[in-house]
C-alpha atoms as a PDB file:
ATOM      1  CA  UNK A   1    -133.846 148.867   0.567  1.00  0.00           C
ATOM      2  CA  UNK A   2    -131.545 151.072   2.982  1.00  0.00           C
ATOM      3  CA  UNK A   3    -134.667 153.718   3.468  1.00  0.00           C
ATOM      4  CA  UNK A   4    -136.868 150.639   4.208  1.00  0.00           C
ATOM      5  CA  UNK A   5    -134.891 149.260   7.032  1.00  0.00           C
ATOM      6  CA  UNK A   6    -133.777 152.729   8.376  1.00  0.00           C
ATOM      7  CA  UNK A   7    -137.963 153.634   8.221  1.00  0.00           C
ATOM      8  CA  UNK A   8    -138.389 150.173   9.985  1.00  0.00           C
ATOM      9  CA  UNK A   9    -135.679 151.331  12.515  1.00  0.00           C
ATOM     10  CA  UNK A  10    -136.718 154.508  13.128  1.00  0.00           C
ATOM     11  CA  UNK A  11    -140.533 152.982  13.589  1.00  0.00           C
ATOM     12  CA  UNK A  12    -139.488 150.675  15.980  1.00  0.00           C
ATOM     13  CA  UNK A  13    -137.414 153.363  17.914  1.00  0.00           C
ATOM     14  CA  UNK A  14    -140.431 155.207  17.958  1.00  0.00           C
ATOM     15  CA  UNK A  15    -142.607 152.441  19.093  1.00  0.00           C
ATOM     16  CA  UNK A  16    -140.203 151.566  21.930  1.00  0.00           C
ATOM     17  CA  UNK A  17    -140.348 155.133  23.332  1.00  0.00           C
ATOM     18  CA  UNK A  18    -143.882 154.967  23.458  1.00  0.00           C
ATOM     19  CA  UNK A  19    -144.172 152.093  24.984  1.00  0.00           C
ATOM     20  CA  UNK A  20    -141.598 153.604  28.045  1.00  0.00           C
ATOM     21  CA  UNK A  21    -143.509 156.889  27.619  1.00  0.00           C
ATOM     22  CA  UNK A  22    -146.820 154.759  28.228  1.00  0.00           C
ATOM     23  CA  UNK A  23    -145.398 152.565  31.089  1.00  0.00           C
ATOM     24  CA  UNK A  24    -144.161 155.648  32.830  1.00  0.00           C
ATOM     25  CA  UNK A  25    -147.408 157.248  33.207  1.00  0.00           C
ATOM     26  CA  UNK A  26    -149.468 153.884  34.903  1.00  0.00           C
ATOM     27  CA  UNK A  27    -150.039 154.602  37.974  1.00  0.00           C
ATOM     28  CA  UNK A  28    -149.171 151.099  39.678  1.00  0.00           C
ATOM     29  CA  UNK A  29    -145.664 149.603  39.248  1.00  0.00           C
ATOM     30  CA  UNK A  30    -146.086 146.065  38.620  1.00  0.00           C
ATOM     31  CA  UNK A  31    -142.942 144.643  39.658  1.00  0.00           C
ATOM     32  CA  UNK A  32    -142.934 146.132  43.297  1.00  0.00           C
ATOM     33  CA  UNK A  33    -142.602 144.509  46.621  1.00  0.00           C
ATOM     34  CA  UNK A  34    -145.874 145.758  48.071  1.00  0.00           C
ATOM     35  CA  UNK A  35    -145.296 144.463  51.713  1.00  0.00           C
ATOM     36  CA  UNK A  36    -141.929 146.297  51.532  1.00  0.00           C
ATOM     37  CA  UNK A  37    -143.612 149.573  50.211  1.00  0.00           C
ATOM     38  CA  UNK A  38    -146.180 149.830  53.211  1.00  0.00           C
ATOM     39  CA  UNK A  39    -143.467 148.771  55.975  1.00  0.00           C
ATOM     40  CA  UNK A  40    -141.907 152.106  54.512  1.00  0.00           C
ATOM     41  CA  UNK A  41    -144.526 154.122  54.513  1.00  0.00           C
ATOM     42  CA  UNK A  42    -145.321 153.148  57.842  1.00  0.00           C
ATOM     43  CA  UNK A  43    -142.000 154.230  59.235  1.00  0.00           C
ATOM     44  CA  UNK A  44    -142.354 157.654  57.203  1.00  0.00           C
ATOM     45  CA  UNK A  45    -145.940 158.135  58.736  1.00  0.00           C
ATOM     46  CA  UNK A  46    -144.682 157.553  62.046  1.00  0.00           C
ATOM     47  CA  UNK A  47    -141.831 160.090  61.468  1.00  0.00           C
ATOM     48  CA  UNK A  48    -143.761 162.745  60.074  1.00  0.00           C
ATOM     49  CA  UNK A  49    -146.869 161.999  61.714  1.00  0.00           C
ATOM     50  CA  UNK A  50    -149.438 161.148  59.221  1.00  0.00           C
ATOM     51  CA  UNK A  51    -151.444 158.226  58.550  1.00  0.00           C
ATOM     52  CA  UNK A  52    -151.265 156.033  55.215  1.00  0.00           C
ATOM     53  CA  UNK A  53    -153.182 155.836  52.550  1.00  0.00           C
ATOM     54  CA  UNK A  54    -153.140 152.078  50.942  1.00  0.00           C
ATOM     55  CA  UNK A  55    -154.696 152.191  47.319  1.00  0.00           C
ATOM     56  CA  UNK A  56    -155.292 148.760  45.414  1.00  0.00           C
ATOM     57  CA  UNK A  57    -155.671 149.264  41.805  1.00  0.00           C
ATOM     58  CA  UNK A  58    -154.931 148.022  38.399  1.00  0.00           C
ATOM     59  CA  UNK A  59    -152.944 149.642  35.501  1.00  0.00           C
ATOM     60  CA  UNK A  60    -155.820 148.177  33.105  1.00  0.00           C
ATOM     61  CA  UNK A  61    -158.230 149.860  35.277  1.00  0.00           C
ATOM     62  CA  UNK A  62    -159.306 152.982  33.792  1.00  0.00           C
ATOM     63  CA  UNK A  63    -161.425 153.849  37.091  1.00  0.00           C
ATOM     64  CA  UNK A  64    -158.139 153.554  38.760  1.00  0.00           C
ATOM     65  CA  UNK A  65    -156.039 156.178  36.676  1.00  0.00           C
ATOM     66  CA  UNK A  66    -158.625 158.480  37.249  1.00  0.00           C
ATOM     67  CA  UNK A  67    -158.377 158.186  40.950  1.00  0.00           C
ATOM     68  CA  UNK A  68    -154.321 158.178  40.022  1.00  0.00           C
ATOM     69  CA  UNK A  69    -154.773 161.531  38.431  1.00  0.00           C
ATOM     70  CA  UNK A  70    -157.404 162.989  41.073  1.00  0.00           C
ATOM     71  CA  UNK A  71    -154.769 161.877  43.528  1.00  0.00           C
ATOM     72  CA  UNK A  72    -152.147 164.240  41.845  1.00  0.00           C
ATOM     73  CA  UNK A  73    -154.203 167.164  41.459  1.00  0.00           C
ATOM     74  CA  UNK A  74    -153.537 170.538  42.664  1.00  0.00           C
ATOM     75  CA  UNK A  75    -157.480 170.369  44.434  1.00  0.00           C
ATOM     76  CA  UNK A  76    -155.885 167.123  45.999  1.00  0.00           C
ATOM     77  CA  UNK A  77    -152.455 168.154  47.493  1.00  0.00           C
ATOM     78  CA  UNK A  78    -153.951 168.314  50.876  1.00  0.00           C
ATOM     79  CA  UNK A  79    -153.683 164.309  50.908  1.00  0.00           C
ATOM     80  CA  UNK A  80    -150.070 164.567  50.831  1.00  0.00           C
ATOM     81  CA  UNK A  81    -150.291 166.646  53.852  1.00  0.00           C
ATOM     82  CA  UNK A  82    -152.307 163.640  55.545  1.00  0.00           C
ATOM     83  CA  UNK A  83    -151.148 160.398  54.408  1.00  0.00           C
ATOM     84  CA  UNK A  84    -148.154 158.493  53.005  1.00  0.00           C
ATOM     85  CA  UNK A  85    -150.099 157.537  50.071  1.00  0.00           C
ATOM     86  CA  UNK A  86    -148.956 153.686  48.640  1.00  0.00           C
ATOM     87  CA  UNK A  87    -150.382 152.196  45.386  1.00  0.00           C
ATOM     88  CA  UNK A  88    -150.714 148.702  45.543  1.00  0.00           C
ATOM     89  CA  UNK A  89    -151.496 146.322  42.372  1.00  0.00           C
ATOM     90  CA  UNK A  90    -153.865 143.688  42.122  1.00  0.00           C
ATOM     91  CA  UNK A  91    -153.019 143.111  38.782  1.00  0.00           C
ATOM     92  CA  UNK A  92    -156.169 140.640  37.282  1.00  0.00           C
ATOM     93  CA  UNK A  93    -156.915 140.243  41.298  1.00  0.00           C
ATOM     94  CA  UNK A  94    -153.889 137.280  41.218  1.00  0.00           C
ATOM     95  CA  UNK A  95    -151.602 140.103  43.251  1.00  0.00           C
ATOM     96  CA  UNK A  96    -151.198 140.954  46.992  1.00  0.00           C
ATOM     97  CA  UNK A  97    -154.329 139.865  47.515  1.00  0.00           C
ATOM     98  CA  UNK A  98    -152.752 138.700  50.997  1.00  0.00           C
ATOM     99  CA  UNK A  99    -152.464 142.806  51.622  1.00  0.00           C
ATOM    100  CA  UNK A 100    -155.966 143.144  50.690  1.00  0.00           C
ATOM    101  CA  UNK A 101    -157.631 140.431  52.954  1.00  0.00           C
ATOM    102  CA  UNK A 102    -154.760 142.322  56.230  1.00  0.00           C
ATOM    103  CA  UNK A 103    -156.745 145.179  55.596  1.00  0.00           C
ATOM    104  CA  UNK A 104    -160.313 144.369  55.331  1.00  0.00           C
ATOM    105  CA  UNK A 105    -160.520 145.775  51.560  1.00  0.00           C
ATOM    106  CA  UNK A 106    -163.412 144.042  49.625  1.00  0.00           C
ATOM    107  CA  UNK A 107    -161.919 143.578  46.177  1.00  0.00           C
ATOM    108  CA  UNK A 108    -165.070 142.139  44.958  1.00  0.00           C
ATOM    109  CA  UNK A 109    -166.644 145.435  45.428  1.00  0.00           C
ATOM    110  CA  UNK A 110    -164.982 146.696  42.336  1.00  0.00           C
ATOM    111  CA  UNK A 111    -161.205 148.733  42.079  1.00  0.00           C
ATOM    112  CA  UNK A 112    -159.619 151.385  43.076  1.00  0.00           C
ATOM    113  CA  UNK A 113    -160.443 150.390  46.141  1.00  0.00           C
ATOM    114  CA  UNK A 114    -158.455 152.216  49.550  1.00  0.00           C
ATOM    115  CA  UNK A 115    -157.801 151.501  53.319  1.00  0.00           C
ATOM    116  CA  UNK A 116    -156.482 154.019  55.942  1.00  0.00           C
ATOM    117  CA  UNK A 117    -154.212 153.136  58.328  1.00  0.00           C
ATOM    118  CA  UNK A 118    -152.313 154.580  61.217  1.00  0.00           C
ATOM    119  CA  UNK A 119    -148.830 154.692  61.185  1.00  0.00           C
ATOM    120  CA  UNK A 120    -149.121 151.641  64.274  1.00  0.00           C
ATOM    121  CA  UNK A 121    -150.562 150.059  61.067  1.00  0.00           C
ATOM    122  CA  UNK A 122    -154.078 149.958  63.172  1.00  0.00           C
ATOM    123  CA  UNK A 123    -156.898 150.096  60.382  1.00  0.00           C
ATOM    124  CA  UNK A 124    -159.037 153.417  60.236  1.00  0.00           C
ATOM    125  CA  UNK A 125    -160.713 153.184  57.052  1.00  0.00           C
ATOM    126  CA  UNK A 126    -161.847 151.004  54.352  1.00  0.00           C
ATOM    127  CA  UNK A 127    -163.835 151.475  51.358  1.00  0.00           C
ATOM    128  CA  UNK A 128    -166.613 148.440  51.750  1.00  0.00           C
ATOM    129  CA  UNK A 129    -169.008 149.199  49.172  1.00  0.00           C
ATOM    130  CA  UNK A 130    -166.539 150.450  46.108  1.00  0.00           C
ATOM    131  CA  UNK A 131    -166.729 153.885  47.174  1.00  0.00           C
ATOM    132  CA  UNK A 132    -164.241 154.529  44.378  1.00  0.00           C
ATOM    133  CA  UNK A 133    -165.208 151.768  41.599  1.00  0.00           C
ATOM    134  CA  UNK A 134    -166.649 154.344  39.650  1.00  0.00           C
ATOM    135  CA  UNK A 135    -164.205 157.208  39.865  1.00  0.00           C
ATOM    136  CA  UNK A 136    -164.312 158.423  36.594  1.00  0.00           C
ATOM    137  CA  UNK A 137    -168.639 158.709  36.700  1.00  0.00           C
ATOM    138  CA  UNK A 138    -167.651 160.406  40.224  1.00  0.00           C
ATOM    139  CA  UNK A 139    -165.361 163.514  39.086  1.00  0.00           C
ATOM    140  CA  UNK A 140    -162.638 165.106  41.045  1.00  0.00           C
ATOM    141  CA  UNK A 141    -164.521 167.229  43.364  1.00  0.00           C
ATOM    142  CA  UNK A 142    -166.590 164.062  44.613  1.00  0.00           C
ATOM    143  CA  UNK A 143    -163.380 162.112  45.057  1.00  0.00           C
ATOM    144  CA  UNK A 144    -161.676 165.071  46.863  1.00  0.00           C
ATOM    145  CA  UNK A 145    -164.448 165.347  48.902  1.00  0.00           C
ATOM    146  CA  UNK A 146    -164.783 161.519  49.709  1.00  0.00           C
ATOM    147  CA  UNK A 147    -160.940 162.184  50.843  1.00  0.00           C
ATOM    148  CA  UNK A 148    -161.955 164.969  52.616  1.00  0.00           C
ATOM    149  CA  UNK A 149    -164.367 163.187  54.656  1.00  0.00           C
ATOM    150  CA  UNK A 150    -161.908 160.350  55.267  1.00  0.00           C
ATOM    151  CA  UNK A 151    -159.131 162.676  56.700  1.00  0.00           C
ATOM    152  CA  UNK A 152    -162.030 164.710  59.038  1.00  0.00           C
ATOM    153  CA  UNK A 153    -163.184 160.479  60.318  1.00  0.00           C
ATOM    154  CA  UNK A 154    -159.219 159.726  60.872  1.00  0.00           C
ATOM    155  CA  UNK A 155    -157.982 163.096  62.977  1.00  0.00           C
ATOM    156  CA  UNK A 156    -156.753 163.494  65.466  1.00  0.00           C
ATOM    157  CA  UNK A 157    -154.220 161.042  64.669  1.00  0.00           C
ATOM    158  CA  UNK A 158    -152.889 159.518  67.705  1.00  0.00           C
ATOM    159  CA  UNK A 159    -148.914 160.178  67.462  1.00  0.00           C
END
């Protein structure tokens, strides 16, 4: 009976590791204060004179962890040179959809979905016709060069 419980014990351990493991790798935390993120992100633009980068996603959106990973990729870094990058969730399109509507972004159009925006918070960009909805039929070097196109259409930034 002891080996049971310690084999349930040691299951459950596992399972709960996992489950961090898991939650640490979406790219979208669920619990943050979106408005608060951008107002940062703003300032940090402003000080090191880039633009930001607002993406609205889901965790359950596998189109959106594909853009998550693109976004991280060495063929990618170049964004961090450009933007302040901030991942906003939608969750089941119940969450900051406020945020969305403030910056034009069609949600309807399908997710990830992204909007540019100087560090003034003026609007430079939006994807209006789900540009990224289908990121994982797209591949990285489509993405990156979607990015690409976005940071050529957004210099010179005005700072």
């Amino acid at each position: 009976m002891r080996s049971l419980v310690s084999f349930l014990a040691s299951a459950a351990l596992v399972a709960s590791l996992c489950a961090v493991s898991q939650a640490a790798e979406l790219p979208y935390d669920e619990h943050a204060n979106a408005p608060e993120q951008i107002r940062l992100a703003l300032q940090t633009a402003q000080a090191g004179h880039k633009d930001v980068l607002l993406v609205f996603g889901a965790n359950w959106c596998p189109d959106c962890r594909v853009l998550d990973s693109v976004l991280h990729a060495k063929s990618a870094a170049s964004i961090g040179d450009h933007f302040v990058v901030v991942k906003v969730d939608v969750g089941n399109f119940d969450k900051n959809l406020d945020l969305a509507k403030r910056y034009q972004v069609p949600l309807r159009k399908g997710i990830p979905a992204a909007a540019v925006v100087r560090a003034d918070d003026t609007l430079l960009y939006v994807t209006k016709e789900g540009e990224l909805a289908s990121a994982h039929r797209m591949g990285e070097p489509a993405i990156v060069e979607l990015f690409s196109r976005i940071v050529a259409d957004a210099a010179p930034a005005a700072h």
